[in-house]
Protein backbone atom coordinates (compact mmCIF):
# COMPACT_ATOMS: atom_id res chain seq x y z
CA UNK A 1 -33.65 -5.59 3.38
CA UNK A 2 -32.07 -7.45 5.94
CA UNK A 3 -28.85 -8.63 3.72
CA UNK A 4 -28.99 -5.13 2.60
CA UNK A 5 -28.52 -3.71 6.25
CA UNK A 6 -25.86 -6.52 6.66
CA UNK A 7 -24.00 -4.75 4.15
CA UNK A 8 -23.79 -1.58 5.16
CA UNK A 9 -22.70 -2.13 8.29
CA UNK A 10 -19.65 -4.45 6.64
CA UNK A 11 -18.95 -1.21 4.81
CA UNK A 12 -19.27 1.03 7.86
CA UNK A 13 -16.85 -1.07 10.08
CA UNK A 14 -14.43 -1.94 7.17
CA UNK A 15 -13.93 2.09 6.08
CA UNK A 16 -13.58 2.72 9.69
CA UNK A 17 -10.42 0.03 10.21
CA UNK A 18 -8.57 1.18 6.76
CA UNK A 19 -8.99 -2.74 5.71
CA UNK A 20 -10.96 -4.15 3.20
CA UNK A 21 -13.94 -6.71 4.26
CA UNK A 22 -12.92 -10.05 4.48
CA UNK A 23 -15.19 -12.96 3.43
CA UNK A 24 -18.25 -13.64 1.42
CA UNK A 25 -21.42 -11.55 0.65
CA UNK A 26 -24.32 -12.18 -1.49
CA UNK A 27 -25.96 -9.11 -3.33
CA UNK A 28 -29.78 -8.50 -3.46
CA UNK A 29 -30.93 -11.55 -5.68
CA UNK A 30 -28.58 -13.86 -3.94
CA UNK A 31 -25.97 -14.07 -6.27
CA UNK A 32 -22.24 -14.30 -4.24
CA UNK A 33 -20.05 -11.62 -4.48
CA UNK A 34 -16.34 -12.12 -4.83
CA UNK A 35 -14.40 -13.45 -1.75
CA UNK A 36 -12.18 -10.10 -0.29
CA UNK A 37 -10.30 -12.56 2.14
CA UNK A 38 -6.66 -11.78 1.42
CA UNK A 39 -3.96 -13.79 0.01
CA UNK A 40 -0.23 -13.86 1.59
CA UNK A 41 1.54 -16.38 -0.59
CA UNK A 42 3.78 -14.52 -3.17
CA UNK A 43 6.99 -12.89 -3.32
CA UNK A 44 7.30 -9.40 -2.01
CA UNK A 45 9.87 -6.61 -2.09
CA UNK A 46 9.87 -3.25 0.55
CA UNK A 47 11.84 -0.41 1.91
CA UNK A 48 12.20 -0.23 6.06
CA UNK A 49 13.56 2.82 7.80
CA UNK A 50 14.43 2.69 11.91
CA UNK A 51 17.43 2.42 14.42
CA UNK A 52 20.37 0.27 14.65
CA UNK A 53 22.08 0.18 18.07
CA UNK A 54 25.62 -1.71 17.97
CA UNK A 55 26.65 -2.76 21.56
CA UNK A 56 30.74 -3.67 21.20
CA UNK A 57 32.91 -4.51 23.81
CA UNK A 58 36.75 -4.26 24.11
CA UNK A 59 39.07 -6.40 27.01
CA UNK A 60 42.92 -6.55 26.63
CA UNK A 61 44.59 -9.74 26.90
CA UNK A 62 48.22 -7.97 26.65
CA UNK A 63 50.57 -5.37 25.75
CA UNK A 64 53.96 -5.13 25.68
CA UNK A 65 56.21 -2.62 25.20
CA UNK A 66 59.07 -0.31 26.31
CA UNK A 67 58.72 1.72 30.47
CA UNK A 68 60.83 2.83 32.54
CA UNK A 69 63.89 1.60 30.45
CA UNK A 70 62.84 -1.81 30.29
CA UNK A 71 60.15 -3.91 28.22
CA UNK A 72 56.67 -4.98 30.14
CA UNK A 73 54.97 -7.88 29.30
CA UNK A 74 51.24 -8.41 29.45
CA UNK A 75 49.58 -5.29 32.10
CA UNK A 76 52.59 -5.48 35.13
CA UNK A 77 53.30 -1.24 35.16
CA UNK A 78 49.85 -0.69 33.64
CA UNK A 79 47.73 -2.31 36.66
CA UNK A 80 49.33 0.20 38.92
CA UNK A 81 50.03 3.14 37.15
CA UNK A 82 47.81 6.15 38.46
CA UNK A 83 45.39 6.64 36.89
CA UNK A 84 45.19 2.83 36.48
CA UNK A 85 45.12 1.65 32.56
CA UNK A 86 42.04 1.00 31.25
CA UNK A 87 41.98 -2.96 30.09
CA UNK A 88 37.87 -2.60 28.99
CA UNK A 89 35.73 -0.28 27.46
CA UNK A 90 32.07 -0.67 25.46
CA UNK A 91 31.42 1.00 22.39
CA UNK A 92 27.29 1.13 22.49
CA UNK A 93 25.96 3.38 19.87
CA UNK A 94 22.43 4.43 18.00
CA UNK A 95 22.58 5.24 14.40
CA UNK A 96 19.70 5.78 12.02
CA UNK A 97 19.20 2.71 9.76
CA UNK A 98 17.16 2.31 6.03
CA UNK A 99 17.22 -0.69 4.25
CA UNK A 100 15.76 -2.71 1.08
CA UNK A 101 14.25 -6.50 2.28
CA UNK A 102 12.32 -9.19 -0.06
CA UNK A 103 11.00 -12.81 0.02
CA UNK A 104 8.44 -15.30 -0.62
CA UNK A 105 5.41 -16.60 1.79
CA UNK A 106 3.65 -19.60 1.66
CA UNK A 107 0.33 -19.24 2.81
CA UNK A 108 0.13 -23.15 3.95
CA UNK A 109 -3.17 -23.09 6.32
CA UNK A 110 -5.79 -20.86 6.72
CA UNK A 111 -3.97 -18.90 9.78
CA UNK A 112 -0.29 -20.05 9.12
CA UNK A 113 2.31 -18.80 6.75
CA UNK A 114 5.81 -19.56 6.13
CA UNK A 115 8.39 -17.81 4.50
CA UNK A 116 12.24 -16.75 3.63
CA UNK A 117 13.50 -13.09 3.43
CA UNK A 118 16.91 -11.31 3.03
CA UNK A 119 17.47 -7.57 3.85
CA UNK A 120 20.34 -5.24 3.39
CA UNK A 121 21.01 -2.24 5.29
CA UNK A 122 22.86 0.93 5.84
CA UNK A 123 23.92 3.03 8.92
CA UNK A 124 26.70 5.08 9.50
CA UNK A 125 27.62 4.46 12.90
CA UNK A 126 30.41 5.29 14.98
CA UNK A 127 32.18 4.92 18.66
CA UNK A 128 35.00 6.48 19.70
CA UNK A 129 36.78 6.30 23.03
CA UNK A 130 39.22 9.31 23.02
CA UNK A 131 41.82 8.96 25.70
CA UNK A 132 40.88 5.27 26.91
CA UNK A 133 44.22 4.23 28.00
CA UNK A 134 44.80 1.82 25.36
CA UNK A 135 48.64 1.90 26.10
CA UNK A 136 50.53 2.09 29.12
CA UNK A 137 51.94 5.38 28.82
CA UNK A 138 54.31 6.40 31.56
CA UNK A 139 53.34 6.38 35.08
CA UNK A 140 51.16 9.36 35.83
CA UNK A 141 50.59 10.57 32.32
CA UNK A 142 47.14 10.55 31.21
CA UNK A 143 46.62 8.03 28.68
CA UNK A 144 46.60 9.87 24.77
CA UNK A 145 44.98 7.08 22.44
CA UNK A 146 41.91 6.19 21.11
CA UNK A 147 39.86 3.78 19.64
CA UNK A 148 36.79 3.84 17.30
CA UNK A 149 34.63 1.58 16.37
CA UNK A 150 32.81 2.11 12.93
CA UNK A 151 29.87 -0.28 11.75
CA UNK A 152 27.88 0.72 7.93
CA UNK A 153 26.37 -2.31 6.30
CA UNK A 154 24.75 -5.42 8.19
CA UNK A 155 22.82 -8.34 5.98
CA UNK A 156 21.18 -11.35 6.74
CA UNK A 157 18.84 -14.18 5.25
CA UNK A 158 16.46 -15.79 7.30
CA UNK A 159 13.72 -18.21 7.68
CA UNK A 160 9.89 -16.97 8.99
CA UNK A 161 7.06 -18.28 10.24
CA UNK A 162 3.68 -16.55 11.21
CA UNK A 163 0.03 -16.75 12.89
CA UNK A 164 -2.84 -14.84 11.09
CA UNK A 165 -4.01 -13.22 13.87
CA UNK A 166 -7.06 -11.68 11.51
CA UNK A 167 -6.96 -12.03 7.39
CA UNK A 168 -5.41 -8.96 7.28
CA UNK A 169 -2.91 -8.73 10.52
CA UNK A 170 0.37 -11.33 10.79
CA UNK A 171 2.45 -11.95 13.69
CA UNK A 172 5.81 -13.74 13.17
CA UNK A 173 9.09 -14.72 14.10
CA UNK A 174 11.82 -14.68 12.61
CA UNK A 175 15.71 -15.98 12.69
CA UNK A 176 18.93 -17.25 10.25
CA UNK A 177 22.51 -15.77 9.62
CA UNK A 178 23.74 -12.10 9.83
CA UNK A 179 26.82 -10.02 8.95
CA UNK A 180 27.93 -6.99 9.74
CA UNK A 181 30.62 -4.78 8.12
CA UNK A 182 32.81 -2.87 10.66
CA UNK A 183 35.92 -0.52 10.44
CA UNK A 184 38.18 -0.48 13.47
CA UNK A 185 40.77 2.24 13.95
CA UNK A 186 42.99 2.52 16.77
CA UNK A 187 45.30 5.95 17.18
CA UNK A 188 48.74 5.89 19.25
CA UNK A 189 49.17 9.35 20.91
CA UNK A 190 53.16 10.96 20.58
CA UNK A 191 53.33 10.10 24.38
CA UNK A 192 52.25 5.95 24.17
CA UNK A 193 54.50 5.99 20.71
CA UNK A 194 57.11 7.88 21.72
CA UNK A 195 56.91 10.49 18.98
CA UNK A 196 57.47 9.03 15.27
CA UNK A 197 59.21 5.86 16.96
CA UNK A 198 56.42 3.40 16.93
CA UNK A 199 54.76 3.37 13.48
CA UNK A 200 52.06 3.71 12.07
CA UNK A 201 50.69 5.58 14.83
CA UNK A 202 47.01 4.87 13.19
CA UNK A 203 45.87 1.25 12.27
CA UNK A 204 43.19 0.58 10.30
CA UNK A 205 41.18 -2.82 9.75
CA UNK A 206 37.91 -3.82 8.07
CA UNK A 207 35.81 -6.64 9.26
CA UNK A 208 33.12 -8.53 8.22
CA UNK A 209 31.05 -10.24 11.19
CA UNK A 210 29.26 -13.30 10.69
CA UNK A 211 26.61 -14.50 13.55
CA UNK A 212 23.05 -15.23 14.21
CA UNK A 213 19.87 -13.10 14.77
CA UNK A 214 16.44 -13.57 15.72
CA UNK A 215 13.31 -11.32 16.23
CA UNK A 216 9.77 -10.82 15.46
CA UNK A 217 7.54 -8.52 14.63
CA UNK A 218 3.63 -8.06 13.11
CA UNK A 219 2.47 -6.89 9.40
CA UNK A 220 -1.55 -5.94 7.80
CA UNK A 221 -2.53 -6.35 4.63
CA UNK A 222 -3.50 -2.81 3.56
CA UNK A 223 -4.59 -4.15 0.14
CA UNK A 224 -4.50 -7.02 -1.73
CA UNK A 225 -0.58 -6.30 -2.84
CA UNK A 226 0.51 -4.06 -0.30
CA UNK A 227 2.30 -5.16 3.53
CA UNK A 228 2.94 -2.55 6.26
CA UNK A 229 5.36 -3.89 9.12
CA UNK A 230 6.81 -3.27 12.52
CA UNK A 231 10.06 -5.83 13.21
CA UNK A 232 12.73 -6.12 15.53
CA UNK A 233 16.06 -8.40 15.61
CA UNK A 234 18.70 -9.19 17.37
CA UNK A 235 22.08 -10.51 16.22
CA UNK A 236 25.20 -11.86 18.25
CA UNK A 237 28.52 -12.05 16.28
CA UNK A 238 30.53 -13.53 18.85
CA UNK A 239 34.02 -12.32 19.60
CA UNK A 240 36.76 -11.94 17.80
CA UNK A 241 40.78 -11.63 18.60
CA UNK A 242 42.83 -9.10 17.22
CA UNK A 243 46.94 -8.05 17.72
CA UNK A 244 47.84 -4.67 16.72
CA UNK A 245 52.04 -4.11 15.96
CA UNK A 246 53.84 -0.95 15.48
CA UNK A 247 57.01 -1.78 14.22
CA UNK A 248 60.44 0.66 16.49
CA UNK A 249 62.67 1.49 14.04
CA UNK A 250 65.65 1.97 14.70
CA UNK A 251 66.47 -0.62 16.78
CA UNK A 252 68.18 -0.71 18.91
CA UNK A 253 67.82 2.50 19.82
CA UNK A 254 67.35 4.65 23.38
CA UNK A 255 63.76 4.80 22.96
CA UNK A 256 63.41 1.18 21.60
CA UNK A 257 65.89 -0.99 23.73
CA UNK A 258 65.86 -4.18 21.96
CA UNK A 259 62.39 -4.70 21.08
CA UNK A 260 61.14 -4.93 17.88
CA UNK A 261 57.46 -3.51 18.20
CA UNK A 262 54.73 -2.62 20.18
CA UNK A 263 51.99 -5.07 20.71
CA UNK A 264 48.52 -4.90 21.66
CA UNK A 265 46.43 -8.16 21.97
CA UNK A 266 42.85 -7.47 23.04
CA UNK A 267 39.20 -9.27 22.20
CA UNK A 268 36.03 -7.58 20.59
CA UNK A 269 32.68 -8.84 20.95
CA UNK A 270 29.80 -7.56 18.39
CA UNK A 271 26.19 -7.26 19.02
CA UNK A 272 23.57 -4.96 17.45
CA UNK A 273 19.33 -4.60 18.29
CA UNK A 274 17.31 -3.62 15.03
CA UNK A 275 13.91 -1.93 14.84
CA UNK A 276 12.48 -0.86 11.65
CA UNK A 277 9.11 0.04 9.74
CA UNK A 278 8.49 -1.27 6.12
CA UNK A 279 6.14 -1.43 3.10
CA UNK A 280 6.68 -3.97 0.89
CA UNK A 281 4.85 -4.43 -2.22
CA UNK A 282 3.63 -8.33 -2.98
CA UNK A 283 3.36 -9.77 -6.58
CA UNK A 284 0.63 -12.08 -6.93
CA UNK A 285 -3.14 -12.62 -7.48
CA UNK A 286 -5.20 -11.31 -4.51
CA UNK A 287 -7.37 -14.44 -3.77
């Protein structure tokens, strides 16, 4: 009676945590019953749904073109125009994110696992700074550019390792390479192009950022082949240096001088923060 009682309360406590019983039991003649304690090592494949946030960064290094009748090098007439040009801006925006992950564990102790994963994902998500004085101008004219900042997909493959905080719960850490795919437009107003003399008055470039992320996060076993999971990352991409030209045609010309083009030389760091939910479905045995 007593093993009896011992079971029923198993049940009792198992159907109130939505988790299987973990361990051995032994029915009323003694015989065992078959062990429910989980098995992690397998390859796995899930869906996650969450945020992406993309923190960028813009500084200009230099610009030079064509004021007050003469050509300025690097920021002299832009410094103390009024309003002043503006030489940084950030770019910092939240964008719904889904994505498709997979991998393999190695269940390698009783409480550790080890593992590798990859994940693609998707979110549309842009910045735009509309009237960020991106060129000069002329003194006293408010500035009539902009700049956006577009990121969609991000990947990455990493390495994991985790603590089985019960059979059924995981907490890990995570970290390995990341990309991210980006689309970076800037827009010369008539006034900072001079009206169909600087072209083309929109530049468009796509980039594909390579860096480094790292996070953590915790999964439970809800049955023997399916994984719930809560993760977050970070990844750093660095900076990268970009020149954008608009060719003055013709030159020389009154609106020209002698120069050539319009250049802007400024720097763009990437970062993002990722937090997501998954299920993943894992192919193996269950013990």
């Amino acid at each position: 009676m007593t093993k009896i009682r011992l079971l029923a309360l198993a049940a009792v406590v198992a159907g109130t945590a939505n988790l299987p019983v973990f361990g051995y039991a032994e029915d009323i003649s003694g015989r065992a019953l078959a062990s429910a304690t989980p098995n992690w090592t397998g390859l796995y494949i899930g869906a996650a749904f969450g945020g992406r946030r993309t923190d960028s960064d813009i500084s200009l290094i230099a610009i030079d073109e064509v004021s007050l009748g003469g050509v300025q090098h690097d920021l002299p007439i832009c410094t103390t125009n009024i309003p002043p040009c503006g030489t940084q801006a950030s770019f910092d925006k939240t964008a719904f994110r889904s994505a498709v992950y997979g991998g393999y564990n190695w269940q390698f102790a009783e409480r550790w696992l080890g593992g590798i994963e990859g994940d693609w994902g998707w979110a549309n998500n842009s910045s735009t700074e509309d009237g960020f004085k991106y060129f000069q101008a002329n003194p006293g004219v408010l500035p009539d550019s902009s700049y956006t900042i577009r990121s969609n997909w991000d990947a990455s493959a990493r390495a994991r390792i985790g603590f089985l905080a019960t059979p059924s719960v995981l907490v890990f850490v995570t970290g390995g390479v990341s990309w991210l795919h980006t689309e970076i437009t800037s827009d010369c107003g008539p006034i900072s192009c001079f009206t169909d003399t600087y072209k083309p008055t929109e530049l468009t470039r796509s980039t594909t950022w390579s860096g480094w992320t790292v996070g953590g996060g915790i999964e439970a076993m809800l049955t023997a082949n399916w994984i719930v999971r809560a993760e977050y990352r970070y990844a750093d991409y660095g900076s990268k240096s970009f020149l954008d030209s608009r060719a003055c045609s013709p030159t020389p010309s009154p609106s020209c001088g002698n120069q050539t083009s319009l250049d802007i030389a400024y720097n763009l760091s990437m970062k993002t923060h990722t937090a997501t939910i998954g299920l993943a479905y894992r192919f193996g045995p269950s013990r």
